[in-house]
C-alpha atoms as a PDB file:
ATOM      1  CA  UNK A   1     -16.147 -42.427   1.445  1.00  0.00           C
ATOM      2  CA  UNK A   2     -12.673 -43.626   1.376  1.00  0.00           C
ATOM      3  CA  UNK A   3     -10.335 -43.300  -2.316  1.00  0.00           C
ATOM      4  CA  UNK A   4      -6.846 -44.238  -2.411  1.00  0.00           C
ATOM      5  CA  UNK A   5      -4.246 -41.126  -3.818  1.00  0.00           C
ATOM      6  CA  UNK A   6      -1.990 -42.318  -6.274  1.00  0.00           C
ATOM      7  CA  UNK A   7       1.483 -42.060  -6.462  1.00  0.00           C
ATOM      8  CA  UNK A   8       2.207 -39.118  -8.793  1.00  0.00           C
ATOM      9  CA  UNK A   9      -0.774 -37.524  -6.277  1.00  0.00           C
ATOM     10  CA  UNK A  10       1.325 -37.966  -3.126  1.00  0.00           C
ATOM     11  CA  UNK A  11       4.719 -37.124  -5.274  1.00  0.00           C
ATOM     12  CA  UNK A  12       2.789 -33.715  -6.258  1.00  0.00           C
ATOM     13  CA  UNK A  13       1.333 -33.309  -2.988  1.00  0.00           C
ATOM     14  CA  UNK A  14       4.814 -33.239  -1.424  1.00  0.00           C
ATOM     15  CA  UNK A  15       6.716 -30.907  -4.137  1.00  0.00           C
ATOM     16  CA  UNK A  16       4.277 -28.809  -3.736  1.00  0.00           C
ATOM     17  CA  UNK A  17       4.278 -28.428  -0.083  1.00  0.00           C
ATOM     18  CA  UNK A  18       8.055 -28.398   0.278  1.00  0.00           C
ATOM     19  CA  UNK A  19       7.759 -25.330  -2.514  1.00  0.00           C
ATOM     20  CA  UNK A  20       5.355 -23.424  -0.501  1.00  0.00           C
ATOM     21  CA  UNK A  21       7.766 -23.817   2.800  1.00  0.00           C
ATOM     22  CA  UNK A  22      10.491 -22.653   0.813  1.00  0.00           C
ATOM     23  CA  UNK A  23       8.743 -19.821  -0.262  1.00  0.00           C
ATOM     24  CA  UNK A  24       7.398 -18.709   3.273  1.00  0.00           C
ATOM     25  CA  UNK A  25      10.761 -19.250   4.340  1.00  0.00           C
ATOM     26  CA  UNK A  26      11.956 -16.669   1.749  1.00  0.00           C
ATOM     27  CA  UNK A  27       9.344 -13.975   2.626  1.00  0.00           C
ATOM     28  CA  UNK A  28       9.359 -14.345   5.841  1.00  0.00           C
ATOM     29  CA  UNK A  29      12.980 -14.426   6.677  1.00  0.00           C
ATOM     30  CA  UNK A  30      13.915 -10.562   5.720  1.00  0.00           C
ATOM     31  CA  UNK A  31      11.454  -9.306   8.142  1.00  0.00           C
ATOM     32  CA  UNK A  32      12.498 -11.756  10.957  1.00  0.00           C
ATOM     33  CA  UNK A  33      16.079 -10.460   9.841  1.00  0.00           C
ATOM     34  CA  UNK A  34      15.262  -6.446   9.936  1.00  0.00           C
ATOM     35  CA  UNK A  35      13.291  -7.183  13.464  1.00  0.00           C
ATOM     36  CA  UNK A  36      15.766  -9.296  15.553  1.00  0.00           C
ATOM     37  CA  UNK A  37      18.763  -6.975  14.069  1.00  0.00           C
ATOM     38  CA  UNK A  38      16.605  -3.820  15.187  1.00  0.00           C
ATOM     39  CA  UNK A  39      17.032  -4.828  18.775  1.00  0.00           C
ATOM     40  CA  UNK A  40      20.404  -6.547  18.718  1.00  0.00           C
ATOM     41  CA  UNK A  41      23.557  -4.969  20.098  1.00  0.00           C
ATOM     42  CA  UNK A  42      24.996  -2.623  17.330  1.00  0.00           C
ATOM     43  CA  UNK A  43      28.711  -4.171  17.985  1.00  0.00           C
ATOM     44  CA  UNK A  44      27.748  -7.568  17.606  1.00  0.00           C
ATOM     45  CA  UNK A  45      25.752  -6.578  14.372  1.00  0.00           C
ATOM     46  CA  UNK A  46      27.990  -5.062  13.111  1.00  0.00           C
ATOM     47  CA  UNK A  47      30.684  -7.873  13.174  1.00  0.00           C
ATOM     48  CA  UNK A  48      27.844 -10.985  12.542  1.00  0.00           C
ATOM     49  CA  UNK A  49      27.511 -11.903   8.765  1.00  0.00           C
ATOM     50  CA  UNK A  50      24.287 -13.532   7.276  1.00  0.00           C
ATOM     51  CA  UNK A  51      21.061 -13.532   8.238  1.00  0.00           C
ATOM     52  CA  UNK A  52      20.035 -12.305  12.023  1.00  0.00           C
ATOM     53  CA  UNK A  53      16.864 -14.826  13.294  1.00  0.00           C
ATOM     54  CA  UNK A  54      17.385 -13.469  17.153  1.00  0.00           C
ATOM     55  CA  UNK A  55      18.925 -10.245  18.970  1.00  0.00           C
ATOM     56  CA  UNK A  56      22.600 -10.865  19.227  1.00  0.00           C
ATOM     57  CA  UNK A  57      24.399 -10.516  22.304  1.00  0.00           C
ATOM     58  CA  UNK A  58      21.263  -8.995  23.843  1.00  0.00           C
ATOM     59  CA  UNK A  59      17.973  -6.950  23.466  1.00  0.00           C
ATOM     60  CA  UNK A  60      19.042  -3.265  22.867  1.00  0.00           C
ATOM     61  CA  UNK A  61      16.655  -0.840  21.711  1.00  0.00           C
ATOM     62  CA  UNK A  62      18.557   2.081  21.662  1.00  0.00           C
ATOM     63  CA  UNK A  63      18.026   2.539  17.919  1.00  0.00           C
ATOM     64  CA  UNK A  64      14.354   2.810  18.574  1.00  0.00           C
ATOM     65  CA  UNK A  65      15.013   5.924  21.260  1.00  0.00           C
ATOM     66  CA  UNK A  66      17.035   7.530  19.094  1.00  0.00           C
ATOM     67  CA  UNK A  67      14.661   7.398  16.665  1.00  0.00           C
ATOM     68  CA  UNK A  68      11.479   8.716  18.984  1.00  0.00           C
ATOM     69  CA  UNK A  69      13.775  11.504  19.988  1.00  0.00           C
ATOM     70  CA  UNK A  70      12.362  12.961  16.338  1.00  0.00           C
ATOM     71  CA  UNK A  71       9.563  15.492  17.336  1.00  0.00           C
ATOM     72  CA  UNK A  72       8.918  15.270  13.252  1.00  0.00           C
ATOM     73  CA  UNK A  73       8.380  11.651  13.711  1.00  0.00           C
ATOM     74  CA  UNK A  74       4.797  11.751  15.066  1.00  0.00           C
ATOM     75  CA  UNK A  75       4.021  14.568  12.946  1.00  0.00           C
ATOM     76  CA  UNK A  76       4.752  12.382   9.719  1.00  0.00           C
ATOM     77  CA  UNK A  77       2.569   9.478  10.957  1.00  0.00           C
ATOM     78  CA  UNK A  78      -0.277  11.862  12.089  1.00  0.00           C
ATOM     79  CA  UNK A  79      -0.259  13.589   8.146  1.00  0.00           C
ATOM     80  CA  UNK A  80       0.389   9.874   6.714  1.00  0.00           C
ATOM     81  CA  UNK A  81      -2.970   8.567   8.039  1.00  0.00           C
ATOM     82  CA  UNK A  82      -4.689  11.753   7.424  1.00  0.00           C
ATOM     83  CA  UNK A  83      -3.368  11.343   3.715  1.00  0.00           C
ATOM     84  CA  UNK A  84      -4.514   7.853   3.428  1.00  0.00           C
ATOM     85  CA  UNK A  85      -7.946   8.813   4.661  1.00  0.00           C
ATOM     86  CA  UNK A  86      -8.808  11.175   2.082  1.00  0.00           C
ATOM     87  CA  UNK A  87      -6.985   9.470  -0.535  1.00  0.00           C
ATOM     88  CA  UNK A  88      -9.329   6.712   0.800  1.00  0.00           C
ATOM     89  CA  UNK A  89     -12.832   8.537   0.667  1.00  0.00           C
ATOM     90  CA  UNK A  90     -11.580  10.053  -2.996  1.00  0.00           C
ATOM     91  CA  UNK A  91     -10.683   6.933  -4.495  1.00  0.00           C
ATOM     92  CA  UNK A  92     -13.244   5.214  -3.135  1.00  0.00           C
ATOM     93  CA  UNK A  93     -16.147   7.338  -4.154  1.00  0.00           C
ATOM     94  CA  UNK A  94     -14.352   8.357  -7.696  1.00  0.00           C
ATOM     95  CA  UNK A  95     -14.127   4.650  -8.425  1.00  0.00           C
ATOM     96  CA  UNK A  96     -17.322   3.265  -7.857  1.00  0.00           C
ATOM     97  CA  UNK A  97     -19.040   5.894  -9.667  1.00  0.00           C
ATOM     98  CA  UNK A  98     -16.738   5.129 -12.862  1.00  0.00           C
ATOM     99  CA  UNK A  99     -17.149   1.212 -11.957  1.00  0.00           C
ATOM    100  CA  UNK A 100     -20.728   1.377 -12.000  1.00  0.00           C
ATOM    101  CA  UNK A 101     -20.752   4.304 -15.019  1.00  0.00           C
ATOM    102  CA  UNK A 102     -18.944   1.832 -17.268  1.00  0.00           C
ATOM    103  CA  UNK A 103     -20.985  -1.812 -16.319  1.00  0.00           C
ATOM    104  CA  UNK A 104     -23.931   0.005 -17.331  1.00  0.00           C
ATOM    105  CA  UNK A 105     -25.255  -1.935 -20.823  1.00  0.00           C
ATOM    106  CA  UNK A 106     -27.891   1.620 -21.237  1.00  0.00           C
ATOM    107  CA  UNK A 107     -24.116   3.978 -21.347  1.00  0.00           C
ATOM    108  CA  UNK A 108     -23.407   4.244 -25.101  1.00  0.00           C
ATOM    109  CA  UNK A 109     -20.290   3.653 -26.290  1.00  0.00           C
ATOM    110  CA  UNK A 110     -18.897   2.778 -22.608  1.00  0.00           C
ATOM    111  CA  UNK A 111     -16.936  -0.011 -24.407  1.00  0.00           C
ATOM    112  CA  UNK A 112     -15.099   2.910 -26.991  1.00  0.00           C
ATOM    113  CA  UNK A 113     -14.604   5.496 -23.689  1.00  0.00           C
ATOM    114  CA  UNK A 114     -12.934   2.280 -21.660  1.00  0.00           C
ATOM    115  CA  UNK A 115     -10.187   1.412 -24.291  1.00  0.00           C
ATOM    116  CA  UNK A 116      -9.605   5.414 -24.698  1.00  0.00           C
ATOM    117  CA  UNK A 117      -8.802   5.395 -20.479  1.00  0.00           C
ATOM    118  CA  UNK A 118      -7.254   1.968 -21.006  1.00  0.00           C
ATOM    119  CA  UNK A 119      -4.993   3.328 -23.170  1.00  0.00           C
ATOM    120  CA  UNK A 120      -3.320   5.461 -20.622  1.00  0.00           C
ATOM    121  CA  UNK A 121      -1.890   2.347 -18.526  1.00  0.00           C
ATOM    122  CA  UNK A 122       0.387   1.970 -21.744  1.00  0.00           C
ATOM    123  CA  UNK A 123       1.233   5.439 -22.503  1.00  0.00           C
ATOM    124  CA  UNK A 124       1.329   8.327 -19.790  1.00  0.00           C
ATOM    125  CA  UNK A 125       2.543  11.871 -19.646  1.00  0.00           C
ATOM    126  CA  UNK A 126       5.941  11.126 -17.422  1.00  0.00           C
ATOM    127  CA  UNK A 127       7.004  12.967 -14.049  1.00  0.00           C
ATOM    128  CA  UNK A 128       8.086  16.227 -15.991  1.00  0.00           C
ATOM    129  CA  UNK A 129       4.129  16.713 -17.158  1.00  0.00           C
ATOM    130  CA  UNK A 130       2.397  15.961 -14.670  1.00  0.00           C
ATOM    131  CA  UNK A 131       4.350  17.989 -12.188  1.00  0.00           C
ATOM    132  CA  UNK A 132       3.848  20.907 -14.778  1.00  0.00           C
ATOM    133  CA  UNK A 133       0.568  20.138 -14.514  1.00  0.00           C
ATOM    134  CA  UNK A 134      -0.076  20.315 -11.097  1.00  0.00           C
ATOM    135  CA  UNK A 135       2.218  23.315 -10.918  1.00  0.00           C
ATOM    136  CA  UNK A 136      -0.460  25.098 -13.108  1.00  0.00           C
ATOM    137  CA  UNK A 137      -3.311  23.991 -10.655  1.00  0.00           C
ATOM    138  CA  UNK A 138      -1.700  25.986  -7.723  1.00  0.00           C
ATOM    139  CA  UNK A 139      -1.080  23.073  -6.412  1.00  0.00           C
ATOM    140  CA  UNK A 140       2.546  22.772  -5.338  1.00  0.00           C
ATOM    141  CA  UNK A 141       3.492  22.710  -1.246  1.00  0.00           C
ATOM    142  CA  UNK A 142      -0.514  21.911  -0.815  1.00  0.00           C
ATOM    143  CA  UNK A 143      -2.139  18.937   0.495  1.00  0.00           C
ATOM    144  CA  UNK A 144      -4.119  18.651  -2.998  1.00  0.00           C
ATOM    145  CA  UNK A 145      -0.512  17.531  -5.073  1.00  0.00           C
ATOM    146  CA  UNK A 146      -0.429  14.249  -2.398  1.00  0.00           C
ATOM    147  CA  UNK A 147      -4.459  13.343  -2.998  1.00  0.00           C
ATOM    148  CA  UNK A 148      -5.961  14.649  -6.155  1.00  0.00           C
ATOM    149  CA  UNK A 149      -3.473  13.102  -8.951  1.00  0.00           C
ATOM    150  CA  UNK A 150      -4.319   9.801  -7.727  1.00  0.00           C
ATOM    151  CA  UNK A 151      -7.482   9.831  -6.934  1.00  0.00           C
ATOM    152  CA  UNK A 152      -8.435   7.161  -9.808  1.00  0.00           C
ATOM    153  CA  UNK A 153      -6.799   4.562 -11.069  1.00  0.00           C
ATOM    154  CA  UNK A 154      -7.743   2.414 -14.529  1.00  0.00           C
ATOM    155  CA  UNK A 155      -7.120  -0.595 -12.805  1.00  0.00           C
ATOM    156  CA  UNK A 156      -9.262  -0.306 -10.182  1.00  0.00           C
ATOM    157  CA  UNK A 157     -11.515   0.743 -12.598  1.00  0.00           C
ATOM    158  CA  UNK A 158     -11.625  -2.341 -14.418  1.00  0.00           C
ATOM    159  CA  UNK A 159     -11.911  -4.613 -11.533  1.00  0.00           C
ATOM    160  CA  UNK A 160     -14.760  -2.518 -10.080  1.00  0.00           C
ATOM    161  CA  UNK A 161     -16.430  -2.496 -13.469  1.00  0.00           C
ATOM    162  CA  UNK A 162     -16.164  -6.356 -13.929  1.00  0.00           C
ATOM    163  CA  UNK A 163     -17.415  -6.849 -10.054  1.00  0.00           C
ATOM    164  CA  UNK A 164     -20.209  -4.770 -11.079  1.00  0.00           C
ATOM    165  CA  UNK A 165     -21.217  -6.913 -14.158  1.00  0.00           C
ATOM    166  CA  UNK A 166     -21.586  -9.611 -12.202  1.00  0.00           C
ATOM    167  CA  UNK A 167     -24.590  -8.708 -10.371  1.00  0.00           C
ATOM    168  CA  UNK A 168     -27.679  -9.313 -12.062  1.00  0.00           C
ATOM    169  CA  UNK A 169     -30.013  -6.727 -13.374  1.00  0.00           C
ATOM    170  CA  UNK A 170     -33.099  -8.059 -12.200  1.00  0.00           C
ATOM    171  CA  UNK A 171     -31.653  -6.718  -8.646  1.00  0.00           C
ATOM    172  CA  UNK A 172     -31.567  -2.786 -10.580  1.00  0.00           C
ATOM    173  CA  UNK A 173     -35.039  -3.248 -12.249  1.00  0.00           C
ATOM    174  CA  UNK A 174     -36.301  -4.569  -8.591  1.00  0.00           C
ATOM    175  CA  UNK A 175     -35.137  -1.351  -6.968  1.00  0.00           C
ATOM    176  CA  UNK A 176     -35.890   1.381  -9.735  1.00  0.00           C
ATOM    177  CA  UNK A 177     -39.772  -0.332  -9.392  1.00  0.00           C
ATOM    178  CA  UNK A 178     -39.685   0.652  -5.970  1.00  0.00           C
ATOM    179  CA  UNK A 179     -38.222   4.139  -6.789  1.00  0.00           C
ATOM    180  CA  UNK A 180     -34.356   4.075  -6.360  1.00  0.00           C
ATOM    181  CA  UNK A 181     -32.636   6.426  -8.309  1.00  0.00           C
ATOM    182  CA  UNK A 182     -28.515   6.030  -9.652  1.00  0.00           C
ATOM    183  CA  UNK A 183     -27.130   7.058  -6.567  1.00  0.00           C
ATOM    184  CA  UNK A 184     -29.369   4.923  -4.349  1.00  0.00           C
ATOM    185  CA  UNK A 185     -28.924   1.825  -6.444  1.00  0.00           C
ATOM    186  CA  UNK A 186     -24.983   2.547  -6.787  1.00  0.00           C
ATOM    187  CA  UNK A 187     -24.414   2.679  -2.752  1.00  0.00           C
ATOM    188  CA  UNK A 188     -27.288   0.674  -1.183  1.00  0.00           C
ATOM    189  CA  UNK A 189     -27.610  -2.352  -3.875  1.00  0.00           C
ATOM    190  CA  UNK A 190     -24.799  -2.829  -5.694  1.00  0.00           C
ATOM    191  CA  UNK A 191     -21.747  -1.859  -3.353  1.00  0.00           C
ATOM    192  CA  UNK A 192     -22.345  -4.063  -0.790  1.00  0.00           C
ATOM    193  CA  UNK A 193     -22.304  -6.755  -3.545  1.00  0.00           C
ATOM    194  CA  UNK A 194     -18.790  -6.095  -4.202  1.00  0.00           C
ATOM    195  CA  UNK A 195     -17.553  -4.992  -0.740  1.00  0.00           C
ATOM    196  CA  UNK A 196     -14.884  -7.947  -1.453  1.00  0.00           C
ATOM    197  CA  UNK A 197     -13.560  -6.016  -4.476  1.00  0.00           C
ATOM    198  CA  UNK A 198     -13.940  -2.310  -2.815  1.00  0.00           C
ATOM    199  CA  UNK A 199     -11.887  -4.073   0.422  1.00  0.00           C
ATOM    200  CA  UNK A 200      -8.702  -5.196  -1.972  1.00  0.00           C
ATOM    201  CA  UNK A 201      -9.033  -1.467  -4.018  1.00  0.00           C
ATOM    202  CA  UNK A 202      -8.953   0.297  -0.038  1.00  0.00           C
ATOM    203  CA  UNK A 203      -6.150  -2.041   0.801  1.00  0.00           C
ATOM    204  CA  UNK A 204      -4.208  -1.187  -2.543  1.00  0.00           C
ATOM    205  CA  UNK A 205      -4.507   2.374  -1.725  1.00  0.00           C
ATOM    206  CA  UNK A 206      -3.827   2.295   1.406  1.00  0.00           C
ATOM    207  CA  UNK A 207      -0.381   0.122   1.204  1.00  0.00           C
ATOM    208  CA  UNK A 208       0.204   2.328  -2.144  1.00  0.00           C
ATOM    209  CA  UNK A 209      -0.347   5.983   0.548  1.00  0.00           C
ATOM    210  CA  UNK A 210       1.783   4.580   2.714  1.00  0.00           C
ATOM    211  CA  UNK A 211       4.464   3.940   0.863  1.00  0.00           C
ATOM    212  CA  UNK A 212       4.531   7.135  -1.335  1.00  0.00           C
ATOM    213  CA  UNK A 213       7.467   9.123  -0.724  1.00  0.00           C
ATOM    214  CA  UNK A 214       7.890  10.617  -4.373  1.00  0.00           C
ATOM    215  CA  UNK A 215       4.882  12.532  -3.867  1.00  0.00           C
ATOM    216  CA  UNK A 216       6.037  14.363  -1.352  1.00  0.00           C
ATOM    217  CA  UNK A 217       9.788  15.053  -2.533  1.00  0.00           C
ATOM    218  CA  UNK A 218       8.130  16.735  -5.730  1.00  0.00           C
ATOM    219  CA  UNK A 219       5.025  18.810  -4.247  1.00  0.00           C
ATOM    220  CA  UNK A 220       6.657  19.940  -1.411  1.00  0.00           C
ATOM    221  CA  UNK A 221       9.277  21.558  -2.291  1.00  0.00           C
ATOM    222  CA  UNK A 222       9.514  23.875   1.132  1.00  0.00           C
ATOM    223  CA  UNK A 223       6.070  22.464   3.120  1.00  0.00           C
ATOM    224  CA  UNK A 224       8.170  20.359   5.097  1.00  0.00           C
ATOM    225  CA  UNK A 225       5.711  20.380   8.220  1.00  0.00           C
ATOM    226  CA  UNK A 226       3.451  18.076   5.384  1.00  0.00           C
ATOM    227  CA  UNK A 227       5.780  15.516   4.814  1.00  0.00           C
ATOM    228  CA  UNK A 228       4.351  11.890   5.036  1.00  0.00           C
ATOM    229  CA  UNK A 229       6.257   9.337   7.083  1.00  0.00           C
ATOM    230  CA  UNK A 230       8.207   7.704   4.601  1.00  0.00           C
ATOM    231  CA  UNK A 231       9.909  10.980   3.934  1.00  0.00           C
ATOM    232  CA  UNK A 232      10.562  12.092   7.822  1.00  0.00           C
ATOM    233  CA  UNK A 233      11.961   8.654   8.053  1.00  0.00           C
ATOM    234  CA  UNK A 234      14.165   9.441   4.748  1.00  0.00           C
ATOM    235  CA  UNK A 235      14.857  12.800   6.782  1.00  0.00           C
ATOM    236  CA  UNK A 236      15.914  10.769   9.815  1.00  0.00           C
ATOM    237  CA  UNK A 237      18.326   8.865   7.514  1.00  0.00           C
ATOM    238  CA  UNK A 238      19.782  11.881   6.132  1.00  0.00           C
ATOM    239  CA  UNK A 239      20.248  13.357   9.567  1.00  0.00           C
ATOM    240  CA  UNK A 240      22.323  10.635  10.888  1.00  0.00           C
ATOM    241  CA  UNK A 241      24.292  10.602   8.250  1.00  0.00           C
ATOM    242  CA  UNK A 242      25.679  13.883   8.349  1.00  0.00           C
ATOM    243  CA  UNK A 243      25.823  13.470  12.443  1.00  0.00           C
ATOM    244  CA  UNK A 244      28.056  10.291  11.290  1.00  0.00           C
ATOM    245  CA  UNK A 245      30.615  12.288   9.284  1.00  0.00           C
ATOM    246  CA  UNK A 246      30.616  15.149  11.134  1.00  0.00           C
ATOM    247  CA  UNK A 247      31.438  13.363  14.276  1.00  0.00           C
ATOM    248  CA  UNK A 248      35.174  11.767  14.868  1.00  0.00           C
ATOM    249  CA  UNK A 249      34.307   9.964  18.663  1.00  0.00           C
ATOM    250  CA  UNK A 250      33.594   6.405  17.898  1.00  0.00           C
ATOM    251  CA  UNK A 251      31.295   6.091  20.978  1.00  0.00           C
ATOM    252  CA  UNK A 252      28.737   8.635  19.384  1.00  0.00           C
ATOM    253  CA  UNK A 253      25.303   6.533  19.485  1.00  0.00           C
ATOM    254  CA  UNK A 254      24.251   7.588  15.839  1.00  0.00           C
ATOM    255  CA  UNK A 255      27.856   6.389  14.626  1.00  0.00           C
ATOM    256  CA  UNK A 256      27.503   3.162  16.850  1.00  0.00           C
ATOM    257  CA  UNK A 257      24.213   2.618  16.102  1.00  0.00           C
ATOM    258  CA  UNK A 258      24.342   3.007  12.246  1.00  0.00           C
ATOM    259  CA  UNK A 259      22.932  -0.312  11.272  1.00  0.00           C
ATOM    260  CA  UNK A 260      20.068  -0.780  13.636  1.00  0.00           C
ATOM    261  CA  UNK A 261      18.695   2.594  13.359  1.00  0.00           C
ATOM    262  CA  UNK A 262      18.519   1.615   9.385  1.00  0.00           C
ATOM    263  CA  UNK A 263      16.637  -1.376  11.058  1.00  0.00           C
ATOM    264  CA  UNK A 264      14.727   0.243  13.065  1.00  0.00           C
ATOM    265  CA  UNK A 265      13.385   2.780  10.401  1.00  0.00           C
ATOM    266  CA  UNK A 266      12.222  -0.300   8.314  1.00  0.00           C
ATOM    267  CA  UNK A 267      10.481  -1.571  11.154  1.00  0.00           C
ATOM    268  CA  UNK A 268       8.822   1.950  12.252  1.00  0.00           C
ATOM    269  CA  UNK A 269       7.624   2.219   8.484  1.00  0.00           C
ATOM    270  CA  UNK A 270       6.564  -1.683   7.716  1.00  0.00           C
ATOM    271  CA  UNK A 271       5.195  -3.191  11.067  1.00  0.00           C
ATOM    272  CA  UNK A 272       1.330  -0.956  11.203  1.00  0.00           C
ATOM    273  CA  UNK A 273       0.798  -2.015   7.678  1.00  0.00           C
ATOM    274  CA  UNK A 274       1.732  -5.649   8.820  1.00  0.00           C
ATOM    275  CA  UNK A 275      -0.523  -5.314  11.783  1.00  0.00           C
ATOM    276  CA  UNK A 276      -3.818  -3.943   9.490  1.00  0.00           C
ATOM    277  CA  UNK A 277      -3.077  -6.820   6.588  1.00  0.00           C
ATOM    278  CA  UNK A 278      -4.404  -9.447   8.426  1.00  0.00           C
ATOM    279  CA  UNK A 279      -7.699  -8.002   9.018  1.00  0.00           C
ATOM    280  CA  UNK A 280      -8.262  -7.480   4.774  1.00  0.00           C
ATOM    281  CA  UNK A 281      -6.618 -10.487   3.909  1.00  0.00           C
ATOM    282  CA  UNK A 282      -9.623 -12.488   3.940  1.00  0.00           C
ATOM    283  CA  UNK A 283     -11.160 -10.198   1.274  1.00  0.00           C
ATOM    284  CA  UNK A 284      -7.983 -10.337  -1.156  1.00  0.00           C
ATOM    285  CA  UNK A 285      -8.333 -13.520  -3.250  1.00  0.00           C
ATOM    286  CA  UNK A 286     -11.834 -13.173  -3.003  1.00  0.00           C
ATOM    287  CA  UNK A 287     -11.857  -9.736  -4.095  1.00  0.00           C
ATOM    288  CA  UNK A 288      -9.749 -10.138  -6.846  1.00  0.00           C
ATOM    289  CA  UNK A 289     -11.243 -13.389  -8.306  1.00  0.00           C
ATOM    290  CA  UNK A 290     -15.022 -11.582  -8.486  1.00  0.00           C
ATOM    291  CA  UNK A 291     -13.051  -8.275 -10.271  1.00  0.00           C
ATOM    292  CA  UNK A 292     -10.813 -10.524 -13.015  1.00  0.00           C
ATOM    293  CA  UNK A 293     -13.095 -13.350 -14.057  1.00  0.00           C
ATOM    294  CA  UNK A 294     -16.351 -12.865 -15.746  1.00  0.00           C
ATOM    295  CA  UNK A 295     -18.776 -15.777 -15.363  1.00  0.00           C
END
């Protein structure tokens, strides 16, 4: 069946793709930027001005050895991915049980206890608290301060809960006829119904472990052998900074090398979250439209 597009159709239809290429262009251009001027030749980099889209001069990826010559470097990755494992299996657990906990209709006053934890996205404690807080736990230069204070979250709370209240109850009355109990109702019935909204919560935590360097530089004080990535690479930073100024010959490879190893550290702490993204993206809008809109 054949129907002609209008005008204002085709005008829209074109504004709208031009405005989608310009932003692509604009998210996608830092990274090529940080990549190509990770591997260009630090003179040449240093003297170019604007944006890099290819390895100047030639391919040079000295920054990057100088970089792996950090025996810390693996460590930080290796207690990064443990972090984000457990922070995985505690969030994950912790908020399903509160998602399905609160999109129970038989909890009394569930609606009462969800604006009372609501309420904290609005007002919190502040740093000084909480780290008082977990410095009465015993928890300070311990694994614990990096998993347990975030173990839940409100919003993925509410986005699990609304998931959850999609699903119709005839599929709960179904299985506590056959003899499910809570648990086996929670994890075998209802979970894999919102394994699109579980998938985007994983993904948030994960990118959100990753990234956490605050953590670290206020629990571990003096546990330096448990520093995440982000903060060996901050360590790296600091390092070559101080070789920098304490060193006068201007062929030193840290000096020289200044602005790519900055590069480089971008690209060490960006590109494996890059590479697992893909893989989840297909769950994102999906996940997110079944956890905001209640039909």
């Amino acid at each position: 069946m054949k129907y002609k597009i209008s005008g204002a159709r085709v005008i829209f239809l074109i504004f709208a793709y031009c405005l989608m290429a310009l932003l692509s262009i604009v998210c996608i251009a830092p990274i090529i930027h940080v990549m190509m001027g990770s591997i260009s030749n630090p003179t040449f980099l240093g003297l170019h001005r604007g944006l890099v889209w290819y390895p100047l001069h030639n391919v040079d990826v000295k920054a990057y050895e100088i970089i792996m010559q950090y025996e810390k470097l693996w460590q930080g990755y290796r207690n990064t991915i443990l972090y984000i494992i457990a922070q995985c299996v505690v969030t994950g657990v912790c908020t399903v049980i509160a998602g399905f906990v609160f999109s129970r209709k038989r909890f009394f006053y569930r609606n009462a206890f969800m604006m009372i934890i609501a309420f904290t996205m609005l007002v919190n404690g502040g740093m000084i608290p909480t780290y008082l807080v977990i410095k009465s736990l015993g928890m300070v230069d311990t694994v614990f301060a990096l998993v347990i204070p975030g173990a839940l979250s409100v919003f993925n709370i509410l986005i699990m809960r609304t998931s959850m209240e999609n699903i119709a109850d005839a599929l709960e009355e179904a299985a506590r006829i056959d003899g499910a109990n809570d648990f086996q109702i929670m994890f075998r019935i209802i979970l894999p119904l919102c394994k699109a909204t579980f998938a985007v919560i994983m993904l948030f935590t994960i990118v959100g472990k990753w990234n956490d360097y605050m953590s670290a530089l206020l629990y571990l004080p003096t546990r330096t052998e448990l520093y995440p990535l982000q903060m060996v690479l901050r360590s790296i930073l600091t390092d070559a900074s101080q070789d920098m100024s304490s060193s006068t010959d201007p062929s030193n490879s840290v000096q020289l090398y200044k602005k790519s190893i900055e590069y480089a550290v971008i690209v060490v702490s960006t590109l494996p979250i890059l590479c697992v993204y893909p893989f989840v993206q297909k769950y994102f809008v999906t996940g997110i439209t079944i956890g905001a809109v209640k039909s």
